[in-house]
N, C-alpha and C. Protein backbone atom coordinates (compact mmCIF):
# COMPACT_ATOMS: atom_id res chain seq x y z
N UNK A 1 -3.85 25.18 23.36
CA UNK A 1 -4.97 24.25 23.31
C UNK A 1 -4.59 23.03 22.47
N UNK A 2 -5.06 21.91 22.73
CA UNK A 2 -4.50 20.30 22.38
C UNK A 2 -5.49 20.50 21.01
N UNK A 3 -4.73 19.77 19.95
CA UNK A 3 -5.66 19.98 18.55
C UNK A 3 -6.46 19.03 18.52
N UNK A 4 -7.50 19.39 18.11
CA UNK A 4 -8.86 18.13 18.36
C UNK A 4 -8.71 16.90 17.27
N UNK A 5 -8.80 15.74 17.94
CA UNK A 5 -9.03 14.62 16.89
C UNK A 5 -10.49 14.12 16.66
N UNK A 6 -11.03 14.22 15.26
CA UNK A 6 -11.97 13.33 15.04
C UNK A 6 -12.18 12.10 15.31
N UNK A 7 -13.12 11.58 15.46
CA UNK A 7 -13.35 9.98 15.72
C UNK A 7 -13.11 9.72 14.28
N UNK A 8 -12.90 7.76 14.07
CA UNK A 8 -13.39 7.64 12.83
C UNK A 8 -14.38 7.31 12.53
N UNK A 9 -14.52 7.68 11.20
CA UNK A 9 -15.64 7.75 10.62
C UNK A 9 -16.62 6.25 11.01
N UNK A 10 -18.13 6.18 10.82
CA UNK A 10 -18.60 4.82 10.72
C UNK A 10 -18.59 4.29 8.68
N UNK A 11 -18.04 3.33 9.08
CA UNK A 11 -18.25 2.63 7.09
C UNK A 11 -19.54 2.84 6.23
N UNK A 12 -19.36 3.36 5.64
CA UNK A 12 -19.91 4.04 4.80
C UNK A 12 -20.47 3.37 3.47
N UNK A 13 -19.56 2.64 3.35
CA UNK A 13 -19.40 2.05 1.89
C UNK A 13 -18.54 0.66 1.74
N UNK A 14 -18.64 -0.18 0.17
CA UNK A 14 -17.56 -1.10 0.38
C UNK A 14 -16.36 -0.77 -0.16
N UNK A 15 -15.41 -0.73 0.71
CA UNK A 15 -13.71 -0.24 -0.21
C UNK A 15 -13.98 -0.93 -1.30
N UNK A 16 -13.98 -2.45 -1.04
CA UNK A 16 -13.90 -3.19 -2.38
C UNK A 16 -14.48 -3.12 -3.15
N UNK A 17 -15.86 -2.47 -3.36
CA UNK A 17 -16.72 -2.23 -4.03
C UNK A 17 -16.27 -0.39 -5.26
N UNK A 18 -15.61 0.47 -3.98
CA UNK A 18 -15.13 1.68 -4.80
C UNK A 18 -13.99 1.41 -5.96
N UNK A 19 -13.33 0.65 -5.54
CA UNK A 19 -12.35 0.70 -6.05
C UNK A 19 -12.51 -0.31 -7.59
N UNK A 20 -13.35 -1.68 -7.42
CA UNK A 20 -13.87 -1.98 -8.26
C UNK A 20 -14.35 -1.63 -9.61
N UNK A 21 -15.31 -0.51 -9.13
CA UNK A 21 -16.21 0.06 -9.86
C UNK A 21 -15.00 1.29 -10.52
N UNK A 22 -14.59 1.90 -10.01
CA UNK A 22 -13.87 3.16 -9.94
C UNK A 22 -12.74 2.42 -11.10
N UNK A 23 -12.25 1.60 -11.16
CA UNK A 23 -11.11 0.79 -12.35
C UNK A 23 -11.96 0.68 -13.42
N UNK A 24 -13.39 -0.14 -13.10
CA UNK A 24 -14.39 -0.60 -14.24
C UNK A 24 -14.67 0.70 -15.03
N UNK A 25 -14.77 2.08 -14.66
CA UNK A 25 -15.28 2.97 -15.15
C UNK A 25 -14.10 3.80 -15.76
N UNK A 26 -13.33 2.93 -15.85
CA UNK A 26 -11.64 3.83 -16.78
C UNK A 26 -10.93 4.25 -15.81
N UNK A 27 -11.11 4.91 -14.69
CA UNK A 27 -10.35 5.46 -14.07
C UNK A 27 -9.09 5.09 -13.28
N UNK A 28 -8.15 6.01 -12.78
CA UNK A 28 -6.69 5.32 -12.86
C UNK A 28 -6.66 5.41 -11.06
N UNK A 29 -5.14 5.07 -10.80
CA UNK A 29 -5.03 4.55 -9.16
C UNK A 29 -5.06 6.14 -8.46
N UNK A 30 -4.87 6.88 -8.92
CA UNK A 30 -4.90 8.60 -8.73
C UNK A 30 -4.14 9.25 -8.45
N UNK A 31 -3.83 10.31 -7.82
CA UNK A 31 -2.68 11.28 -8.27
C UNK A 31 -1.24 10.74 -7.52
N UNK A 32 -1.37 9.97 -6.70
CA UNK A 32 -0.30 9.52 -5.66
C UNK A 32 0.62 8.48 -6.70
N UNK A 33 0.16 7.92 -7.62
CA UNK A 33 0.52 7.11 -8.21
C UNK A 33 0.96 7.80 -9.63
N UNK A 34 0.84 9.27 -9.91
CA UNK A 34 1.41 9.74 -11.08
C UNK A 34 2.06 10.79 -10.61
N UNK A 35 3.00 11.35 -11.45
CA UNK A 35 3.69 12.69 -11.58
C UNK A 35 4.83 13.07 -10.54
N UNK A 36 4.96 14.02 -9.78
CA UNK A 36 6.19 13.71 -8.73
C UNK A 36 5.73 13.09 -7.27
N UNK A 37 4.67 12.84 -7.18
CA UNK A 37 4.82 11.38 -6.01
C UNK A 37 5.14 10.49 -6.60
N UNK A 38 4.68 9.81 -7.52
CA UNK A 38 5.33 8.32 -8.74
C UNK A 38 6.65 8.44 -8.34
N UNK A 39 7.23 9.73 -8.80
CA UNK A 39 8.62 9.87 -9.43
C UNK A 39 9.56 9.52 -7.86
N UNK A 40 8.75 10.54 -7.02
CA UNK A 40 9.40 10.44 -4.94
C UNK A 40 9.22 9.04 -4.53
N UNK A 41 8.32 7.99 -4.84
CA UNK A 41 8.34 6.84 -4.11
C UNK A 41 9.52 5.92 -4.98
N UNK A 42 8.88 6.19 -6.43
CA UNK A 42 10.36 5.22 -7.10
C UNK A 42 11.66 5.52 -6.69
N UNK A 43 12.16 6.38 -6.24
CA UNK A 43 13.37 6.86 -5.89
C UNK A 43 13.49 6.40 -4.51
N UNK A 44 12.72 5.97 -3.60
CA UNK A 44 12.78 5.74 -2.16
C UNK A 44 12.88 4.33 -2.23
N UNK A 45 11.87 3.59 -2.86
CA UNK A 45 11.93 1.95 -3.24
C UNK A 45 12.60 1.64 -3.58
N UNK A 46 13.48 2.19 -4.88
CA UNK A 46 14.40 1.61 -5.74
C UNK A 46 15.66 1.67 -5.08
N UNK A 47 16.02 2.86 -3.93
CA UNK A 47 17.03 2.57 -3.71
C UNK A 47 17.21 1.75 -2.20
N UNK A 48 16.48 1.92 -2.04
CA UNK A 48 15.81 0.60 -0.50
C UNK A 48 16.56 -0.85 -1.00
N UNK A 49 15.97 -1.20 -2.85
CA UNK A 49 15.72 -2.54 -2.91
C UNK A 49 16.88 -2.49 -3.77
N UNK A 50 17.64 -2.18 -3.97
CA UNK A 50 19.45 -2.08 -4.12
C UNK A 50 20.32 -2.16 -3.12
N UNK A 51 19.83 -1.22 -2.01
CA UNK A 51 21.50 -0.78 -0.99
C UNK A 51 20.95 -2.09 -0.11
N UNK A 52 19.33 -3.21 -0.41
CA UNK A 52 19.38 -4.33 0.76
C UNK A 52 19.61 -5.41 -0.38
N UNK A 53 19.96 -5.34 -1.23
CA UNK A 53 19.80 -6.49 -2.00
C UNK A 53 18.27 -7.23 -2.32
N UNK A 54 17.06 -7.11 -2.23
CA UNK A 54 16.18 -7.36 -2.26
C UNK A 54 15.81 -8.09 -3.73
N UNK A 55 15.24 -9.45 -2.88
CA UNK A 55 15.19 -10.15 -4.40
C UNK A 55 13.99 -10.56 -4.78
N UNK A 56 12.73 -10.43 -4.20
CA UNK A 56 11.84 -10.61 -4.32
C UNK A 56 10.96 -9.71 -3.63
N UNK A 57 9.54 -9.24 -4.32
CA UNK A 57 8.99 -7.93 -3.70
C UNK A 57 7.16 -8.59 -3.94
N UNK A 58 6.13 -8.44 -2.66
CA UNK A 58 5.25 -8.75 -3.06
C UNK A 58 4.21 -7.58 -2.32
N UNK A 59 3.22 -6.92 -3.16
CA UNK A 59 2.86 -5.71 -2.96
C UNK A 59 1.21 -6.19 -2.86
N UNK A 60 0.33 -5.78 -1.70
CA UNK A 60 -0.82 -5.94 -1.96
C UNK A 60 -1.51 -4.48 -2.06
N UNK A 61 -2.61 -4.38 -3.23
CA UNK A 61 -2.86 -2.97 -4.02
C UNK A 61 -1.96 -2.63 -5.32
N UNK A 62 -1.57 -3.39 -5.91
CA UNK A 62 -0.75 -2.68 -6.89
C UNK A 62 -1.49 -1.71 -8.04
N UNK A 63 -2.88 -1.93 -8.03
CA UNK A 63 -3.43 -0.34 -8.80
C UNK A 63 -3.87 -0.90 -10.03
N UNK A 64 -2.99 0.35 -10.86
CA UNK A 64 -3.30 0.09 -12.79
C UNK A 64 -1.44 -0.03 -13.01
N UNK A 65 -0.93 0.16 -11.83
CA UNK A 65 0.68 -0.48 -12.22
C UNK A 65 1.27 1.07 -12.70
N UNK A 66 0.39 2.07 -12.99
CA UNK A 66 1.36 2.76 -13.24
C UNK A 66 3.15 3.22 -12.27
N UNK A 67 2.81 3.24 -10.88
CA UNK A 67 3.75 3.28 -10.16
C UNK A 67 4.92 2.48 -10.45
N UNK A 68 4.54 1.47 -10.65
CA UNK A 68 5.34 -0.16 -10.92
C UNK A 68 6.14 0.40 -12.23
N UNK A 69 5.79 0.88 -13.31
CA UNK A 69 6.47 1.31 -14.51
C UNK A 69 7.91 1.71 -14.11
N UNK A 70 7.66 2.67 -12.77
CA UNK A 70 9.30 3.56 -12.19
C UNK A 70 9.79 2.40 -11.62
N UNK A 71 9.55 1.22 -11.28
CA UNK A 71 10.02 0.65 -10.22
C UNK A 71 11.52 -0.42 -10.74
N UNK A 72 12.13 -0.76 -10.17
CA UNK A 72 13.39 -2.04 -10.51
C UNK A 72 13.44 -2.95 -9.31
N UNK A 73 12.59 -3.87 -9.33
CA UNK A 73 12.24 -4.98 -8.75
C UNK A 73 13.15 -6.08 -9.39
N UNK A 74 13.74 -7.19 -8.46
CA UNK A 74 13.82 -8.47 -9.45
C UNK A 74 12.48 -9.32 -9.91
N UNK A 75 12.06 -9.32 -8.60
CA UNK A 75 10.80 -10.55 -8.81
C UNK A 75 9.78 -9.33 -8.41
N UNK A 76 8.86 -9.67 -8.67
CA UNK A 76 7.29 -9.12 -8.17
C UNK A 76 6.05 -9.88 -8.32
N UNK A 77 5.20 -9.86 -7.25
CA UNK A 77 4.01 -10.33 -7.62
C UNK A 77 3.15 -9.27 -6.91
N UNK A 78 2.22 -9.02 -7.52
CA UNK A 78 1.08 -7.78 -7.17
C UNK A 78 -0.42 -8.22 -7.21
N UNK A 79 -1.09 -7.95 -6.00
CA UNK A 79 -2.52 -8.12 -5.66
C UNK A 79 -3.49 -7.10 -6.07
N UNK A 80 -4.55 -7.36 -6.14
CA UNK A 80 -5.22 -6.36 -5.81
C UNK A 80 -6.57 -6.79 -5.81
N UNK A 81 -7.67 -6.14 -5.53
CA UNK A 81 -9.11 -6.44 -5.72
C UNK A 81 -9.65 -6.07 -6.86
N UNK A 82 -9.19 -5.53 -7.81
CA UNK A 82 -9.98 -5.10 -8.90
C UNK A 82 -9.64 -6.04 -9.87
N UNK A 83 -10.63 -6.75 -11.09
CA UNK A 83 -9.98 -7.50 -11.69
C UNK A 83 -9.85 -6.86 -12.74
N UNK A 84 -10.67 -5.40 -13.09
CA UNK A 84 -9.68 -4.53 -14.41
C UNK A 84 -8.21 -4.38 -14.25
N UNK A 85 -7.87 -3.93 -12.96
CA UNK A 85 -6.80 -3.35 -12.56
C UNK A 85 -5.93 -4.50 -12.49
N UNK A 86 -5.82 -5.83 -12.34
CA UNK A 86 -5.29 -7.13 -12.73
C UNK A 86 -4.96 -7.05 -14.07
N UNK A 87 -6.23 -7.13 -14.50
CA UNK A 87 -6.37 -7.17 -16.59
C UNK A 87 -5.18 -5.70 -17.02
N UNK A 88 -5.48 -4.87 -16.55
CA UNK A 88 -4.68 -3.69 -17.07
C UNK A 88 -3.54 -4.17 -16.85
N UNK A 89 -2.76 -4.63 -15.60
CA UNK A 89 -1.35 -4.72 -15.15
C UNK A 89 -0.91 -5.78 -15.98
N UNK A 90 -1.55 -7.01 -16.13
CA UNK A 90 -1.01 -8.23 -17.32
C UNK A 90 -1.18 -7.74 -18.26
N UNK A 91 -1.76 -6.71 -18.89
CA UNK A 91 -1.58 -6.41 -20.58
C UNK A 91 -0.14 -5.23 -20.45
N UNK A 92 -0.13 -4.54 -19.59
CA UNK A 92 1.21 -3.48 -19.80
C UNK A 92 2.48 -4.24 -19.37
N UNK A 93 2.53 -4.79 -18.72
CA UNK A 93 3.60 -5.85 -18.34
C UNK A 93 3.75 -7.32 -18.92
N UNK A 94 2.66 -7.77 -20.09
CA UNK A 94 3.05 -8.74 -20.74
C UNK A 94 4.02 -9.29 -21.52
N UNK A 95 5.32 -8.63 -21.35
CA UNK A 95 6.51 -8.79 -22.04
C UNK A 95 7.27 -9.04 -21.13
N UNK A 96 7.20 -8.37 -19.28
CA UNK A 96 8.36 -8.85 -18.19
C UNK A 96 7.65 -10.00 -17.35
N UNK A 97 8.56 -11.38 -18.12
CA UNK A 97 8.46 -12.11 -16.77
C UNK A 97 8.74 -12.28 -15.44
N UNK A 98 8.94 -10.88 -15.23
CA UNK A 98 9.78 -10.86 -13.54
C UNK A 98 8.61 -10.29 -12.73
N UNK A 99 7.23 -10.42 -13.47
CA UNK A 99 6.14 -9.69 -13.04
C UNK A 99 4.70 -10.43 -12.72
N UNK A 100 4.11 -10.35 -11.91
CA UNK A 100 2.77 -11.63 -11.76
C UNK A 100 1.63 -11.22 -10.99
N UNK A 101 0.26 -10.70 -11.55
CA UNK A 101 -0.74 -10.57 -10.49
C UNK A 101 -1.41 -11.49 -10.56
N UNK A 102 -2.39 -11.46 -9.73
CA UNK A 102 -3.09 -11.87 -9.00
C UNK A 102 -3.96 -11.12 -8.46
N UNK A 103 -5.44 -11.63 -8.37
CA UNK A 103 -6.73 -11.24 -7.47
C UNK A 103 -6.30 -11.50 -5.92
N UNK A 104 -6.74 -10.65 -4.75
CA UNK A 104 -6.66 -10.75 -3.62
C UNK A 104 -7.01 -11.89 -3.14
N UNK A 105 -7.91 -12.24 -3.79
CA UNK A 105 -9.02 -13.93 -3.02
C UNK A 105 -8.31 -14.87 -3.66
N UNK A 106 -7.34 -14.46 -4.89
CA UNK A 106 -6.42 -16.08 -5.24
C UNK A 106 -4.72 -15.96 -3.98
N UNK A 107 -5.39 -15.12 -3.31
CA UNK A 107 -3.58 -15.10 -2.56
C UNK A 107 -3.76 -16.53 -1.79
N UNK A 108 -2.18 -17.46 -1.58
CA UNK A 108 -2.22 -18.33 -0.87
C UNK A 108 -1.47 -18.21 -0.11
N UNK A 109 -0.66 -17.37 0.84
CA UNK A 109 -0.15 -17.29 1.36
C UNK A 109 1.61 -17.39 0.66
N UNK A 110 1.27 -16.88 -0.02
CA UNK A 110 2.89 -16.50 -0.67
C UNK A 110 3.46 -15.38 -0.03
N UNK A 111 4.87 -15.22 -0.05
CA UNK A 111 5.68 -14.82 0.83
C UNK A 111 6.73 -14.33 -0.10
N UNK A 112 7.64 -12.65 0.52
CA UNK A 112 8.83 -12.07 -0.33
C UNK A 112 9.86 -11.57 0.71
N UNK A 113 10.58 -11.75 0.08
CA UNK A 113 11.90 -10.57 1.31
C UNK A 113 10.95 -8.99 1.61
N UNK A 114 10.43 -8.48 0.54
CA UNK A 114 10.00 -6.72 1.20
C UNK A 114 8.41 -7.34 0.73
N UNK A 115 7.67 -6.98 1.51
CA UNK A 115 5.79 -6.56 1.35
C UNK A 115 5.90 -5.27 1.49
N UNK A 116 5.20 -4.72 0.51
CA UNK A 116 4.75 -3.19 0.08
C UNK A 116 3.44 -3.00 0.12
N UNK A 117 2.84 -1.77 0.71
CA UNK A 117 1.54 -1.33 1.26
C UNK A 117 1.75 0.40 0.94
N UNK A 118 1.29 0.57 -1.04
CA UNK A 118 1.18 2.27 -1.07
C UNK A 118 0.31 2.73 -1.47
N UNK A 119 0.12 3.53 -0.64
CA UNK A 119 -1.15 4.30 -0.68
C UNK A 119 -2.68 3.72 -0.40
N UNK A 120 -2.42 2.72 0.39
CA UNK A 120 -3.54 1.27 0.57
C UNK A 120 -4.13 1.70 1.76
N UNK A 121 -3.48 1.96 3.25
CA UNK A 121 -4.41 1.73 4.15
C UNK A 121 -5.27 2.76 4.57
N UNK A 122 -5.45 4.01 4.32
CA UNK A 122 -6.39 4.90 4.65
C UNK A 122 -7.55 4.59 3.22
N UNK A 123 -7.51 4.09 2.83
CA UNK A 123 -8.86 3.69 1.31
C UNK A 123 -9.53 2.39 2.13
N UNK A 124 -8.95 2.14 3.23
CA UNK A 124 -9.66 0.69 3.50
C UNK A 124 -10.70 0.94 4.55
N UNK A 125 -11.78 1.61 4.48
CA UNK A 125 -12.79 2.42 5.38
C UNK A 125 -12.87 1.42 6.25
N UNK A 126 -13.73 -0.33 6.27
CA UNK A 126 -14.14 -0.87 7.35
C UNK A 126 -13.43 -1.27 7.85
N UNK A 127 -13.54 -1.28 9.51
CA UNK A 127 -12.25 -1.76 10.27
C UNK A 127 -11.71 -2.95 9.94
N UNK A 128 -12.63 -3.86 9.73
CA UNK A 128 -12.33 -5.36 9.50
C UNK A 128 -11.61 -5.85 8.89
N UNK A 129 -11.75 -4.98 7.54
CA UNK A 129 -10.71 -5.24 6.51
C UNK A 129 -9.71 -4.70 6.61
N UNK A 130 -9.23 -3.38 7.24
CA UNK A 130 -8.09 -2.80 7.10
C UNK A 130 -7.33 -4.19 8.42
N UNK A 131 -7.78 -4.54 9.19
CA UNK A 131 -7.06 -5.18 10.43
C UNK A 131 -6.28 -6.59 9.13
N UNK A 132 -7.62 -7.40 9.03
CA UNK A 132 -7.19 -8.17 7.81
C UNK A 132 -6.02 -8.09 6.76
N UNK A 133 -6.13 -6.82 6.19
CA UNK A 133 -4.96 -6.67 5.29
C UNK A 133 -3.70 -6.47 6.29
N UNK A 134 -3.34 -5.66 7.05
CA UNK A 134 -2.39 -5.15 8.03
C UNK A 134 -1.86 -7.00 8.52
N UNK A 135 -2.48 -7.93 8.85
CA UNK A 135 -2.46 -9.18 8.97
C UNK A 135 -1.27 -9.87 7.84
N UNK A 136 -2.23 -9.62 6.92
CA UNK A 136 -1.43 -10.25 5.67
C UNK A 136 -0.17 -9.75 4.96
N UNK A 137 -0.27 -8.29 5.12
CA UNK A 137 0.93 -7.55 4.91
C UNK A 137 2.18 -8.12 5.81
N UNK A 138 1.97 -8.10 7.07
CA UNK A 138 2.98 -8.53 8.06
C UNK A 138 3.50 -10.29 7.59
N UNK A 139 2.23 -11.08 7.43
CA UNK A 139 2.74 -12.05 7.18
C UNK A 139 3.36 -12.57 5.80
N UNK A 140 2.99 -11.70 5.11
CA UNK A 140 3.74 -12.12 3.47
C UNK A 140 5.27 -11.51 3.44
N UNK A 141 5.59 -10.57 4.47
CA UNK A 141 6.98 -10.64 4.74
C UNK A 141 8.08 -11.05 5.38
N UNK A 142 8.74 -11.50 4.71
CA UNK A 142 10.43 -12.42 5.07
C UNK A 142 11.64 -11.77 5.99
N UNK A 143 11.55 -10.58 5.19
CA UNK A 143 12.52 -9.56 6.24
C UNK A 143 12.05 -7.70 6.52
N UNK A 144 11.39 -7.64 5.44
CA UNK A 144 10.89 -6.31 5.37
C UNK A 144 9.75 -5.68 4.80
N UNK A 145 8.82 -4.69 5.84
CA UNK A 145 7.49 -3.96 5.37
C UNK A 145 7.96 -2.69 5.17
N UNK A 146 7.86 -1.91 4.27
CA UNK A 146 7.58 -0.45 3.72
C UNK A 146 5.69 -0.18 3.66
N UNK A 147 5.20 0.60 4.56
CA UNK A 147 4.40 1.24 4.23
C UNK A 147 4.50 3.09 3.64
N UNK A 148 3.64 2.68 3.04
CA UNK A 148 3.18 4.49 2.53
C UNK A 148 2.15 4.64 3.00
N UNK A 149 1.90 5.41 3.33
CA UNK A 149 0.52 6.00 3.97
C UNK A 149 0.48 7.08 5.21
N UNK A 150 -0.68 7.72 5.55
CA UNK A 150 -0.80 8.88 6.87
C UNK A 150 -0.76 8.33 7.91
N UNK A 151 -0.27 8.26 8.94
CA UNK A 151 0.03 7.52 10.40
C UNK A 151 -0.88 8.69 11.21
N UNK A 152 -2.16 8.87 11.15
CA UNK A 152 -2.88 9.76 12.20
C UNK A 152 -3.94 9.20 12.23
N UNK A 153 -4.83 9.16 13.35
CA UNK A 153 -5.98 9.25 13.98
C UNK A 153 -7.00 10.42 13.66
N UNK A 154 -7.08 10.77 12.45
CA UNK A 154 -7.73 12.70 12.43
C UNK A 154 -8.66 12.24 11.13
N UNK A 155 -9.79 12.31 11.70
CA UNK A 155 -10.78 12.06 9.98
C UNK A 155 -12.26 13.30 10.11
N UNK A 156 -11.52 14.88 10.09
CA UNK A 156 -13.03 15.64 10.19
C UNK A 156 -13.60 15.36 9.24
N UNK A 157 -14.96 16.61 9.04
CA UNK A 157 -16.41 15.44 8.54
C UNK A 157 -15.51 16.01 7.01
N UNK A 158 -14.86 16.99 6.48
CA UNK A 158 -14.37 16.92 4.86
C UNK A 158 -14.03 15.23 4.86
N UNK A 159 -12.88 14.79 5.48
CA UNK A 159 -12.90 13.60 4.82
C UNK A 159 -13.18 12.94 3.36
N UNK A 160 -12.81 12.01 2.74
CA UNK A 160 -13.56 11.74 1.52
C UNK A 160 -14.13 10.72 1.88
N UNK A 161 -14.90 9.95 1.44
CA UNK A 161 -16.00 8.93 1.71
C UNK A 161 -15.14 7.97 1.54
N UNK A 162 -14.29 7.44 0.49
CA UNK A 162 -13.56 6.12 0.53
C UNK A 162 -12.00 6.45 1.28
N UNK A 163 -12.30 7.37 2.47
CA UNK A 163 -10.34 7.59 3.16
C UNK A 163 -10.86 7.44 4.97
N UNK A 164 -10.24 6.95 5.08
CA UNK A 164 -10.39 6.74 6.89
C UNK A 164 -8.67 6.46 6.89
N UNK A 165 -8.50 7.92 8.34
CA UNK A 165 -7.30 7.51 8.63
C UNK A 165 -7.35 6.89 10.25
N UNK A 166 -5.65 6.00 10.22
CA UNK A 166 -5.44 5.44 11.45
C UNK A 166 -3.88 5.38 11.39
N UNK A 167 -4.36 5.24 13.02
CA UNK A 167 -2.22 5.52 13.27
C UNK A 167 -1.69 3.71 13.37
N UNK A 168 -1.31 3.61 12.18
CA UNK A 168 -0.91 2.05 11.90
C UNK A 168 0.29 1.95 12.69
N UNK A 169 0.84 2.61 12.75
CA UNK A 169 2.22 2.17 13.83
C UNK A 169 2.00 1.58 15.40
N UNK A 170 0.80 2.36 15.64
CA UNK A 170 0.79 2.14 16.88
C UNK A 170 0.22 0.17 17.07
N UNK A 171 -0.93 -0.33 15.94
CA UNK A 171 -0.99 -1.37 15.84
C UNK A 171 0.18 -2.31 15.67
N UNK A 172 0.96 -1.64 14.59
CA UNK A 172 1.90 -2.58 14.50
C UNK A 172 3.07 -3.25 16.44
N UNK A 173 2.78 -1.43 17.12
CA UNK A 173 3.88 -1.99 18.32
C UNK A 173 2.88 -3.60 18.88
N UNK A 174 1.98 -2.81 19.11
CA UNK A 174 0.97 -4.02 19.55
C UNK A 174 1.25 -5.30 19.15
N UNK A 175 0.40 -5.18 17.91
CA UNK A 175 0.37 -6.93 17.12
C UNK A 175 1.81 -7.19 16.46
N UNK A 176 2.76 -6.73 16.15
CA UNK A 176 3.87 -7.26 15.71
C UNK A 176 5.14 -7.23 16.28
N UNK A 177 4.92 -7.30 17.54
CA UNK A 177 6.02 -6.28 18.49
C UNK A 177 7.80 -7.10 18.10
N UNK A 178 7.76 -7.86 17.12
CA UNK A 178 9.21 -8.81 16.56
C UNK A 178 9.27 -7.54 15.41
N UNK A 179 8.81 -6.80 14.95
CA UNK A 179 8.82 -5.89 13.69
C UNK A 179 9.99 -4.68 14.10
N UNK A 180 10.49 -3.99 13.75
CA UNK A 180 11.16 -2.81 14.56
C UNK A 180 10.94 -1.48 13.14
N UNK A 181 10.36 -0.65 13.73
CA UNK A 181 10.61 0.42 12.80
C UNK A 181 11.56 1.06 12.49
N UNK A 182 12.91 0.72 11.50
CA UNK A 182 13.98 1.73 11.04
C UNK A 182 14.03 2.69 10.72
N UNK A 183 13.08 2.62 10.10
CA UNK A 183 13.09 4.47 8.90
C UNK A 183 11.98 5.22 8.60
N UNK A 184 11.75 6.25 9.05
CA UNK A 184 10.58 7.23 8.72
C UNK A 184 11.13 7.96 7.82
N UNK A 185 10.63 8.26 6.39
CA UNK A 185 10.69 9.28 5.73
C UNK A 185 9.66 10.02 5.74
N UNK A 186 9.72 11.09 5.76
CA UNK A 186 8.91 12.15 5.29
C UNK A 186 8.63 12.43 4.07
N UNK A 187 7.42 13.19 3.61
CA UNK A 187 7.25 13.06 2.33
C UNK A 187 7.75 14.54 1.53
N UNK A 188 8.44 14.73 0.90
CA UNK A 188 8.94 16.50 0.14
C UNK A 188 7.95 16.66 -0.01
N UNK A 189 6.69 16.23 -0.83
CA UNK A 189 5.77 17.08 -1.19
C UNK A 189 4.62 17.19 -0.10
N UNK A 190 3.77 18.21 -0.81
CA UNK A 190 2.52 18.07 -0.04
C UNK A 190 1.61 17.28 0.25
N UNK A 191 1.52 16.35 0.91
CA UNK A 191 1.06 14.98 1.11
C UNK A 191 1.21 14.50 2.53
N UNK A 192 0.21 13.99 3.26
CA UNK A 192 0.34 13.46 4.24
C UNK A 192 1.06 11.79 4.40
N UNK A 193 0.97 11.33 3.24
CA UNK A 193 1.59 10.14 3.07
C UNK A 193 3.20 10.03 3.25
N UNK A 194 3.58 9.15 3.96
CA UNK A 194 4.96 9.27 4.27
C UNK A 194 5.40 7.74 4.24
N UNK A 195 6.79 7.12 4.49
CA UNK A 195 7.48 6.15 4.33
C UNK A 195 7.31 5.45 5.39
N UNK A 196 7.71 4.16 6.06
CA UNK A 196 7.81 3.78 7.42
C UNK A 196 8.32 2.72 6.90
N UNK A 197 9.38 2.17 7.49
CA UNK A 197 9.78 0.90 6.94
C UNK A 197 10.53 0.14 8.54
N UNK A 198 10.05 -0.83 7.69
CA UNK A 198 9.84 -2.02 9.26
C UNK A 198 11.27 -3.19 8.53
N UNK A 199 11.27 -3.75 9.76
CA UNK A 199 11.94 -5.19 9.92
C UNK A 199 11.82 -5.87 10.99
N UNK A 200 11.94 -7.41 10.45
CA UNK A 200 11.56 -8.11 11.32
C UNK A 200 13.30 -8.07 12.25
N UNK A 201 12.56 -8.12 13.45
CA UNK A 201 13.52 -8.17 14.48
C UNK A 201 14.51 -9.55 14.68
């Protein structure tokens, strides 16, 4: 028997609004971003942005930065919607100038050799916005996208209220069809989140 897929969910809520509030109230980017996922993505990035030479890296979602701590970037600039999670990242990183956020609504269309997208697109419940970001992700990169995230269509009613999944690859053949997918990693741990890393053709 074919395994059943859920529809997705209808929006529920404002991403931008959870995530907001959810920084404002102390709380951190969550478990994907500490302990041995932290430790599994720095090891996948870092050696990505060595064996290509990568000299500039611009990430939309960068969190409370803890991830960023493992990371060896030359350049970086990091987005996000929260402006604690801004405030947090310029006070722990106020000593490396190789480091720069920014609010989502001050982006101007700046541009890096790799755009990074972790742990971002299943938190982005309304369609609108996830299409939007997926937009900007593609276009703020020069030669290369790394996403993290679940590549499925499956949201039963457990679900969490701020997670809607979608199979982003399949958009990307669509809308970016100059992109080529090189590399799927899989994730060691238990996690549906996995690697995908693109280039422009």
């Amino acid at each position: 028997m074919a395994r059943r897929l859920f529809p997705r969910p209808v929006p529920r809520f404002s991403s931008e609004a959870y995530w907001v509030d959810r920084y404002k109230a102390g709380q951190n980017s969550g478990d994907g971003s500490y302990g041995e996922l932290a430790t599994f993505k720095a090891e996948i990035l870092n050696r990505f942005v060595a064996k290509h030479g990568i000299a500039s890296v611009i990430e939309f979602g960068c969190g409370d930065g803890n991830q960023l701590t493992l990371a060896t970037y030359p350049r970086y600039v990091g987005f996000d919607v929260s402006p604690e999670a801004i405030r947090w990242c310029r006070e722990k990183f106020r000593t490396d100038s190789t480091k720069t956020f920014r609010a989502v609504s001050e982006y101007r269309g700046e541009k890096a050799e790799l755009a990074l997208s972790l742990d971002v697109l299943y938190h982005l419940v309304e369609e609108a916005i996830y299409l939007s970001y997926l937009e900007r992700l593609f276009d703020a990169a020069e030669k290369y996208v790394i996403i993290y995230a679940a590549d499925k269509d499956d949201n039963p009613p457990t679900t969490a209220r701020h997670e809607c999944y979608r199979k982003f690859t399949a958009w990307v053949a669509k809308h970016r069809p100059d992109w080529k997918l090189i590399d799927h990693i899989p994730n060691r741990y238990d996690s549906w989140a996995e690697f995908y890393v693109y280039e422009r053709g």
